[in-house]
Protein backbone atom coordinates (compact mmCIF):
# COMPACT_ATOMS: atom_id res chain seq x y z
CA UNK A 1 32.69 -68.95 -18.00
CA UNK A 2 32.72 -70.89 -21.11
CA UNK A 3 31.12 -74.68 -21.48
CA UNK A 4 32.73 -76.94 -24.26
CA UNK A 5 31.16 -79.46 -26.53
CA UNK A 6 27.49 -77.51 -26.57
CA UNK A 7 24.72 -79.56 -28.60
CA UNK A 8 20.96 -78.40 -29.07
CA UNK A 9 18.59 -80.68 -27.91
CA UNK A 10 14.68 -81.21 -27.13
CA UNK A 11 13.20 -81.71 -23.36
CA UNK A 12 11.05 -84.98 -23.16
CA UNK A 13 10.71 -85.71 -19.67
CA UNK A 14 12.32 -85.87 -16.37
CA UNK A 15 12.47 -88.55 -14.52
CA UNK A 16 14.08 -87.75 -11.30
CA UNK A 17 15.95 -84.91 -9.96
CA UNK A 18 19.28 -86.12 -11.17
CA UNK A 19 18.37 -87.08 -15.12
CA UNK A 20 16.19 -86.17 -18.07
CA UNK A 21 15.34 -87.19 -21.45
CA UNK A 22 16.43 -85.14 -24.34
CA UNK A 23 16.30 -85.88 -28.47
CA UNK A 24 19.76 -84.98 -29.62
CA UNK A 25 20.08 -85.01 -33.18
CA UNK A 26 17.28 -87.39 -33.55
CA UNK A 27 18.33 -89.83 -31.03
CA UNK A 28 16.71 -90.32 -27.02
CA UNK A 29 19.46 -89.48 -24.86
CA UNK A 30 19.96 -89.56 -20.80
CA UNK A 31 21.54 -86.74 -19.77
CA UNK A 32 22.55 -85.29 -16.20
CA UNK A 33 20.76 -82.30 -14.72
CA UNK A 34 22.79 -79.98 -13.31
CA UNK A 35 19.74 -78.23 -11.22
CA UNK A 36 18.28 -80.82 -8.09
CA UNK A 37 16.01 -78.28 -8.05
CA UNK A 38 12.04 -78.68 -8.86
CA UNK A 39 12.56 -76.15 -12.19
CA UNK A 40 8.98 -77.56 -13.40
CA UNK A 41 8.66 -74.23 -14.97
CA UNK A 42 11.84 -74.72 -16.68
CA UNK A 43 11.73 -78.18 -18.15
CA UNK A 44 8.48 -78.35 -19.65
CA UNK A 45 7.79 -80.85 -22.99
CA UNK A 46 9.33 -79.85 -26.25
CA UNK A 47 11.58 -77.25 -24.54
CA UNK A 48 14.80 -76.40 -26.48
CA UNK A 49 17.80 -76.94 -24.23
CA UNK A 50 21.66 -77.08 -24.22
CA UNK A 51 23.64 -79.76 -23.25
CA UNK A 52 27.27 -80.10 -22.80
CA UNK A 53 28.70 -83.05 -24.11
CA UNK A 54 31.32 -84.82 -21.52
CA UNK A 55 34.68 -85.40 -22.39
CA UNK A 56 34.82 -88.66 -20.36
CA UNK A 57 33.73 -91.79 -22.04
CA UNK A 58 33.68 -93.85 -18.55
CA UNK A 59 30.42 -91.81 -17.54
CA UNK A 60 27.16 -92.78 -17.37
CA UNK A 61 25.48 -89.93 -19.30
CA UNK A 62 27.44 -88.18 -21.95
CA UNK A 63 25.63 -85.09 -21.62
CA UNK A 64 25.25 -82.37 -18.95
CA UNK A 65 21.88 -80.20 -19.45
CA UNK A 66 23.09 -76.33 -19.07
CA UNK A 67 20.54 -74.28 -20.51
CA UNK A 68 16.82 -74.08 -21.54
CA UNK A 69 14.77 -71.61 -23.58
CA UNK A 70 11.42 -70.29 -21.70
CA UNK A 71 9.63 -68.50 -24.64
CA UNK A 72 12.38 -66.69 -26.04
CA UNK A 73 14.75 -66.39 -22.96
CA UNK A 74 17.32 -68.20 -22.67
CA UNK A 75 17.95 -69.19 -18.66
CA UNK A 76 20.95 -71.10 -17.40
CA UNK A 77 20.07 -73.75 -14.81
CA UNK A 78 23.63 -75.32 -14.15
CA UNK A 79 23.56 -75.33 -10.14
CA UNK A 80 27.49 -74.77 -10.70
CA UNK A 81 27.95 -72.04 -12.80
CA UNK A 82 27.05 -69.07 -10.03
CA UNK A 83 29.56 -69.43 -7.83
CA UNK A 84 32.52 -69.67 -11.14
CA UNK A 85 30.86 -66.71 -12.63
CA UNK A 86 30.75 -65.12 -9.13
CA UNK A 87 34.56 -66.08 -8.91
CA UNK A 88 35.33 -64.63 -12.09
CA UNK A 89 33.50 -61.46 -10.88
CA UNK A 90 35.68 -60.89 -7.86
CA UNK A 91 38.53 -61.47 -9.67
CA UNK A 92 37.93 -58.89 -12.31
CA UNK A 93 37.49 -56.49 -9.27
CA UNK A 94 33.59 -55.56 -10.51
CA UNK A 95 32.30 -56.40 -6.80
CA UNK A 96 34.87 -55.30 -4.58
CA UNK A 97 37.88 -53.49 -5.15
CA UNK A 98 41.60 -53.88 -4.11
CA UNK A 99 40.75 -57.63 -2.75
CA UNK A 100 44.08 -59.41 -1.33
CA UNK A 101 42.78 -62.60 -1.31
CA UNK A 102 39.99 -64.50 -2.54
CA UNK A 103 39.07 -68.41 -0.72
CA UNK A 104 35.72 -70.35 -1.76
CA UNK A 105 34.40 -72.69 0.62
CA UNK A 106 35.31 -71.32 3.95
CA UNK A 107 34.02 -72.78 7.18
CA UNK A 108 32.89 -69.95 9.49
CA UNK A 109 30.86 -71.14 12.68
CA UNK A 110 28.36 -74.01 11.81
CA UNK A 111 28.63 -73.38 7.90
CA UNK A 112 30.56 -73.38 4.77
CA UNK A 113 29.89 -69.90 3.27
CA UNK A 114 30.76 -69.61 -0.63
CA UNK A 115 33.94 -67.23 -0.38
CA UNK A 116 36.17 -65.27 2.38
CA UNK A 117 38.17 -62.26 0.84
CA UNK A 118 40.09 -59.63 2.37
CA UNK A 119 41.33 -56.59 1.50
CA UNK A 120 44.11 -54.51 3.53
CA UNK A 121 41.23 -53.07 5.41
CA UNK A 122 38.24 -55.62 5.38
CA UNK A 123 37.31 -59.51 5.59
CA UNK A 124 34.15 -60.39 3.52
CA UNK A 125 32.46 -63.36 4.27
CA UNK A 126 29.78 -63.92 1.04
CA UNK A 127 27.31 -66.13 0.34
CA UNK A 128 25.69 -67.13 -3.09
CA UNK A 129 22.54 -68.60 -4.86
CA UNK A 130 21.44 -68.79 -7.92
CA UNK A 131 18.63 -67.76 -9.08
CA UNK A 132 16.35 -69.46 -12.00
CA UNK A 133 12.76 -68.60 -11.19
CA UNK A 134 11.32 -66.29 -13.25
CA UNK A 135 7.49 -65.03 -14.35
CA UNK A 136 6.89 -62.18 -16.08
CA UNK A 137 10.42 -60.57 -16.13
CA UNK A 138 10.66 -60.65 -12.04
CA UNK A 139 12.70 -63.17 -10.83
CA UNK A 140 12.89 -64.97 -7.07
CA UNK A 141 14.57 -67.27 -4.81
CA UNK A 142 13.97 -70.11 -3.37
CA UNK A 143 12.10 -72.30 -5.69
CA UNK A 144 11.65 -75.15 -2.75
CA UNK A 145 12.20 -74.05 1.08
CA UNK A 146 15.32 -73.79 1.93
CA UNK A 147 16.61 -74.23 5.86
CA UNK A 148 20.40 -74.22 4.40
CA UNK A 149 19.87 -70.73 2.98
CA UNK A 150 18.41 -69.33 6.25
CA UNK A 151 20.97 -70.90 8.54
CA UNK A 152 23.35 -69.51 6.17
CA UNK A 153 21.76 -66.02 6.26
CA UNK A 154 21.79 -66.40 10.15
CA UNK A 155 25.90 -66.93 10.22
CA UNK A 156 26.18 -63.72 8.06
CA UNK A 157 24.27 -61.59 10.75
CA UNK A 158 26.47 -62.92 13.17
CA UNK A 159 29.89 -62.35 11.28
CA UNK A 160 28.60 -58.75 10.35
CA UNK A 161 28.35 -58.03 14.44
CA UNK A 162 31.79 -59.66 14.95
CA UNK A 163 33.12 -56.70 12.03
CA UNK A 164 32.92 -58.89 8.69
CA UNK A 165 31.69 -57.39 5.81
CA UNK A 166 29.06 -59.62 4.71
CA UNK A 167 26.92 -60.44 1.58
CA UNK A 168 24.19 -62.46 0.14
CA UNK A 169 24.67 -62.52 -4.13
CA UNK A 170 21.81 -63.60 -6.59
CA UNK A 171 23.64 -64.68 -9.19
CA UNK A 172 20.35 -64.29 -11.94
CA UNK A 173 21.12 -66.58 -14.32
CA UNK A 174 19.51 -64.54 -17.37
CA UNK A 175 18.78 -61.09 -18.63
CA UNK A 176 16.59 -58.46 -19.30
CA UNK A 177 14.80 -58.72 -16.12
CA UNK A 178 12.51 -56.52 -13.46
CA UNK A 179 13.90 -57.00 -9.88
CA UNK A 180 14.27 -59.64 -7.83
CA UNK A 181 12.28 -60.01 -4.63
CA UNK A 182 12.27 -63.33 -2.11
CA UNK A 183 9.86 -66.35 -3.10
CA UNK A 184 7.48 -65.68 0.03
CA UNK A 185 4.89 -67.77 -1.27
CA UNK A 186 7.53 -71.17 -1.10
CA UNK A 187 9.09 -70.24 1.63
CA UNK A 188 8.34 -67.24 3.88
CA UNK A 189 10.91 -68.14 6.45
CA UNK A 190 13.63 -66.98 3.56
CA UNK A 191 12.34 -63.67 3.12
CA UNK A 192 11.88 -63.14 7.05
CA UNK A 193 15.62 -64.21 7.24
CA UNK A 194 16.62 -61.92 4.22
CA UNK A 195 14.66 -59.00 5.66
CA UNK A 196 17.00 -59.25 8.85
CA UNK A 197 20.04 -59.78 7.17
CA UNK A 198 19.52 -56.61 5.43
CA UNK A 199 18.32 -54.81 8.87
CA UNK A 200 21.77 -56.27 10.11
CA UNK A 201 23.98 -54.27 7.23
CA UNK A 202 24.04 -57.59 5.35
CA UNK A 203 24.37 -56.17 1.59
CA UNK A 204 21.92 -58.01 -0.72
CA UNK A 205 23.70 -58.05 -3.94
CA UNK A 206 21.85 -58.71 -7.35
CA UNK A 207 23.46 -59.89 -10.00
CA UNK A 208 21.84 -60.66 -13.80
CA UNK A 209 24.00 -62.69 -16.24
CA UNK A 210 24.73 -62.45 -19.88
CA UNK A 211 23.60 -65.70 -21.47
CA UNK A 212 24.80 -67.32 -24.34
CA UNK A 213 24.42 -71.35 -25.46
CA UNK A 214 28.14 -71.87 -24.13
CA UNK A 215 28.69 -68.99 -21.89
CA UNK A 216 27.50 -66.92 -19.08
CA UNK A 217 28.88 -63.96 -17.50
CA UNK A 218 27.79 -61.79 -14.80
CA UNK A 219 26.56 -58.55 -15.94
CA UNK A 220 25.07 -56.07 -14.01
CA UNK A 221 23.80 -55.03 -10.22
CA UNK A 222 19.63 -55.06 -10.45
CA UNK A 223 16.85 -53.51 -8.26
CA UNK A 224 15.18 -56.11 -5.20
CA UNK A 225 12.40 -55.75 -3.43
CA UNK A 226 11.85 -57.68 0.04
């Protein structure tokens, strides 16, 4: 995927989970965050980040952060980007092959899983989260408990014994990393939930991305560890 209008900017502070303060060529602006989640060790002062200048002059904030440097890696942290680069993945046939049709947001049971696809001989049912935590080159999920991720989990299991194929995908949203492994320290309900899933024939899929400041593209299947 490919973000227009891409400015460099300066973290300063955030002070909710919807907006931050960032210098943009010189000037305090309020932009939009992209992430609700925590990301404290994301947005930390004098950061360099990426913002996305918005095309609509009605808006509130003209800017849209996308991306942040940690030391010298660059991590995306728009909350929307996984599922369009996950989108763009299927498409280009690198997950599955010979898919018939590809639907995002599809209600099964109690939830709204990311995508249904179907091949002549399968229907996948696939769920995805993205993934921005990182220390020391190993990267996990969730950064704050998350009961939506379990009770999605939970739906999988039971459309894998009704003949789905199913899948959780980390989307990683940077490179050059470890593994990935569940955040059992935030929330070890997750990694329970995970560790059944995969019991279940629920294929964990995890994917790292090729970041740029105005692009990111999935890249490559890495190890986990659960």
């Amino acid at each position: 995927m490919i973000y227009d209008n891409i400015v460099k900017g300066k973290f300063i502070s955030r002070p909710n989970r919807f907006i931050a303060n960032v210098e943009i060529m010189g000037k305090k602006e309020v932009v939009h965050v992209k992430n609700t989640g925590r990301c404290r060790e994301l947005l930390t002062e004098g950061a360099t980040v990426f913002c996305e200048k918005s095309n609509n002059p009605n808006r509130k904030t003209k800017y849209d952060l996308i991306s942040v440097y940690k030391g010298k890696r660059l991590i995306n942290m728009d909350s929307q980007a996984p599922n369009k680069v996950f989108y763009e993945y299927l498409q280009w046939g690198k997950c599955y092959k010979d898919l018939t049709y590809i639907k995002g947001e599809y209600t099964y049971g109690d939830s709204r899983i990311d995508f249904y696809c179907e091949s002549e001989k399968e229907k996948f049912l696939i769920e995805v989260k993205g993934v921005t935590l990182e220390n020391e080159g190993v990267v996990m999920f969730p950064d704050a408990p998350t009961i939506r991720g379990i009770k999605h989990i939970d739906e999988l299991i039971k459309a894998k014994e009704k003949g789905y194929r199913t899948a959780v995908a980390f989307v990683i949203q940077m490179d050059n990393i470890k593994y990935f492994t569940p955040n059992k320290a935030t929330h070890k309900d997750f990694a329970d939930a995970l560790k059944r899933a995969e019991k279940a024939g629920v294929e964990i899929l995890c994917l790292d991305c090729i970041v740029t400041e105005n692009t990111l593209k999935i890249d490559k299947k890495v190890e986990y560890i659960l």
